[in-house]
C-alpha atoms as a PDB file:
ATOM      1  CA  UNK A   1      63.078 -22.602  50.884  1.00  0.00           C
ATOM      2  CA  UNK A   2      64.281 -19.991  48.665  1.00  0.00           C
ATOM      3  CA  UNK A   3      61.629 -17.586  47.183  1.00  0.00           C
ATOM      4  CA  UNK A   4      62.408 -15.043  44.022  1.00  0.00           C
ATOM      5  CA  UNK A   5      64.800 -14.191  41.074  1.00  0.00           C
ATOM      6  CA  UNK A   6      67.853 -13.134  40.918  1.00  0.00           C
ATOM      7  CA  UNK A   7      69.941 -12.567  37.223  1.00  0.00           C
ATOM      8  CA  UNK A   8      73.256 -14.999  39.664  1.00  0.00           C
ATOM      9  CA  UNK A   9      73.089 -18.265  39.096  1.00  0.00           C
ATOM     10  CA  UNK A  10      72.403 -20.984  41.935  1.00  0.00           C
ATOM     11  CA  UNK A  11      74.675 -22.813  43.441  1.00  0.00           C
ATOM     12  CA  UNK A  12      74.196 -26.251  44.657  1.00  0.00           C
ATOM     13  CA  UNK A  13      75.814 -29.077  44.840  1.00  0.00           C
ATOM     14  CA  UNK A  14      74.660 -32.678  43.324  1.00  0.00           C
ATOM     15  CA  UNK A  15      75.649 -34.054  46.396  1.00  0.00           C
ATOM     16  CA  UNK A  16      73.460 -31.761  48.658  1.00  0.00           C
ATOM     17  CA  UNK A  17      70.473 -32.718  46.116  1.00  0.00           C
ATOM     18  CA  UNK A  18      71.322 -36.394  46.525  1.00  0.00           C
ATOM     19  CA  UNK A  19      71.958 -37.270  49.681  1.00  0.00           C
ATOM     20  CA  UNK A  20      69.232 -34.728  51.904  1.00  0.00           C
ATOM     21  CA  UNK A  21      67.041 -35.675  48.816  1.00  0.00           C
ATOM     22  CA  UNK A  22      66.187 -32.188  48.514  1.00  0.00           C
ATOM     23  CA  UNK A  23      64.210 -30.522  45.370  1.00  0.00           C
ATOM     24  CA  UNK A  24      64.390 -27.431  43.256  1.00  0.00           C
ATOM     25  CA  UNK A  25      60.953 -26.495  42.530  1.00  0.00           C
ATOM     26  CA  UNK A  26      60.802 -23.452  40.247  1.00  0.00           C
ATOM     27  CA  UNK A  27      57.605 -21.410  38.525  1.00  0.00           C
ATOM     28  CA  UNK A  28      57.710 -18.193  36.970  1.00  0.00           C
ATOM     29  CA  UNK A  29      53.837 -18.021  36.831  1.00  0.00           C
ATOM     30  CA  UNK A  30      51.506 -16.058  38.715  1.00  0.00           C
ATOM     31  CA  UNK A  31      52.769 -14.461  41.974  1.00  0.00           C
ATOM     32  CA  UNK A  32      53.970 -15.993  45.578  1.00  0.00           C
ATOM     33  CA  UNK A  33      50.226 -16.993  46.901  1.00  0.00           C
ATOM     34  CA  UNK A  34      49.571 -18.629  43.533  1.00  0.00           C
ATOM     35  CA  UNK A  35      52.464 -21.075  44.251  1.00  0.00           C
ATOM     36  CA  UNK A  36      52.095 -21.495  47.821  1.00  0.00           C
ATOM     37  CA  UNK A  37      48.414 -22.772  46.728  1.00  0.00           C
ATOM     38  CA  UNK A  38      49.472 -25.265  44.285  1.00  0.00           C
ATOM     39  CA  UNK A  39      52.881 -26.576  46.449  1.00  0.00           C
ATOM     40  CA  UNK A  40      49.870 -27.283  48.991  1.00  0.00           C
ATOM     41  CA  UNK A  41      47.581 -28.619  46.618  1.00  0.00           C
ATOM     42  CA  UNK A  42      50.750 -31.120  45.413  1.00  0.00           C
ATOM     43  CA  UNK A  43      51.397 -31.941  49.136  1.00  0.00           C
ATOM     44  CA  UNK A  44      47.914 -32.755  50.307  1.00  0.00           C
ATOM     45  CA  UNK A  45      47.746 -35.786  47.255  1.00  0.00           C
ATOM     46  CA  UNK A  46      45.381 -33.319  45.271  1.00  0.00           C
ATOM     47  CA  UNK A  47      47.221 -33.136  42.268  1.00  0.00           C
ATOM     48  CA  UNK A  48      47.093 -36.380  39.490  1.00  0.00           C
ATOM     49  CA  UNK A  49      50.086 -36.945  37.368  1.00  0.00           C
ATOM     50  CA  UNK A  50      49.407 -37.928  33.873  1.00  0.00           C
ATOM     51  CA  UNK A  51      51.544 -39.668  31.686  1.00  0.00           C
ATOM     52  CA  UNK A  52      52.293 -42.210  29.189  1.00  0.00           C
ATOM     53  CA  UNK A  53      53.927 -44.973  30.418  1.00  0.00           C
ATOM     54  CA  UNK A  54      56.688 -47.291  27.587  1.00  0.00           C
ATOM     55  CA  UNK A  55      58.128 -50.466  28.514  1.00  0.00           C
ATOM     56  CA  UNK A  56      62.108 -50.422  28.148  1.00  0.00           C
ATOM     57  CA  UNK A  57      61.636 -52.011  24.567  1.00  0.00           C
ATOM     58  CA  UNK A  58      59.557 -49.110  23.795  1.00  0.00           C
ATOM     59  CA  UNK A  59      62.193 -46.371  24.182  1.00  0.00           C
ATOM     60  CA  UNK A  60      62.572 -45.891  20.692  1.00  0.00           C
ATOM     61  CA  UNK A  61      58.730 -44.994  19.731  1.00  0.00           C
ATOM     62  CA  UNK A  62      58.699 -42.977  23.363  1.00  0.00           C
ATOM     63  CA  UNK A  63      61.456 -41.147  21.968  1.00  0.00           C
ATOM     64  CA  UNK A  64      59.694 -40.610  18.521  1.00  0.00           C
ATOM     65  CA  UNK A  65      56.167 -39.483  20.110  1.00  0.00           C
ATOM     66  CA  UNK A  66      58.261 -36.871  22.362  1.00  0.00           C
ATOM     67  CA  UNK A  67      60.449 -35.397  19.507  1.00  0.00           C
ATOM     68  CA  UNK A  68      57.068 -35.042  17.086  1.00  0.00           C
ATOM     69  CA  UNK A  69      55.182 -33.356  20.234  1.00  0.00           C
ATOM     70  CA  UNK A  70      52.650 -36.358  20.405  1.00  0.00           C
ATOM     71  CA  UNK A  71      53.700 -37.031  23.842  1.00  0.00           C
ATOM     72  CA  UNK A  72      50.952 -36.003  26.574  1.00  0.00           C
ATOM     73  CA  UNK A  73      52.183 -34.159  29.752  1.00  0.00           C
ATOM     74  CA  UNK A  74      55.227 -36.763  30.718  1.00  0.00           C
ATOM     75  CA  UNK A  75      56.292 -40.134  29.015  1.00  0.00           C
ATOM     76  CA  UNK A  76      58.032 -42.441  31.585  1.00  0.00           C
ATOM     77  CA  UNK A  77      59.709 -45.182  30.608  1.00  0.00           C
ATOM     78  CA  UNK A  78      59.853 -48.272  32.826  1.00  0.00           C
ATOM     79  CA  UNK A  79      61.743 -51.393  33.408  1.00  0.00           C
END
């Protein structure tokens, strides 16, 4: 885990991400305690992900409602 800001940039491959199915979780809200809550909140199953779910024949009007900000939180598009 890596914890605060620097102005470098990070370095990491796509490989590392991949294959040790790792995660870059970033927030520039609130302070350290305020994350630690809700990364334990998100690992305990208390957090419910909303979203709008398009069939793949439905890509086009997913792609419209995202571009005109009608989308709500996350539009997933399944096959």
């Amino acid at each position: 885990m890596v914890m605060g800001l620097e102005s470098k940039p990070l370095t990491i491959s796509a490989s590392a991400l991949i294959m040790k199915r790792a995660r870059i979780i970033g927030s520039q809200h609130n302070n350290r305690e305020h994350l630690y809550e809700a990364l334990d909140l998100a690992a305990r199953g208390k957090v419910r992900v909303v979203t709008e779910t398009y069939q793949l024949d439905e890509v086009s009007k997913a792609r419209e409602r995202l571009e005109s900000g009608q989308v709500c939180f996350r539009a997933v598009v399944v096959m």
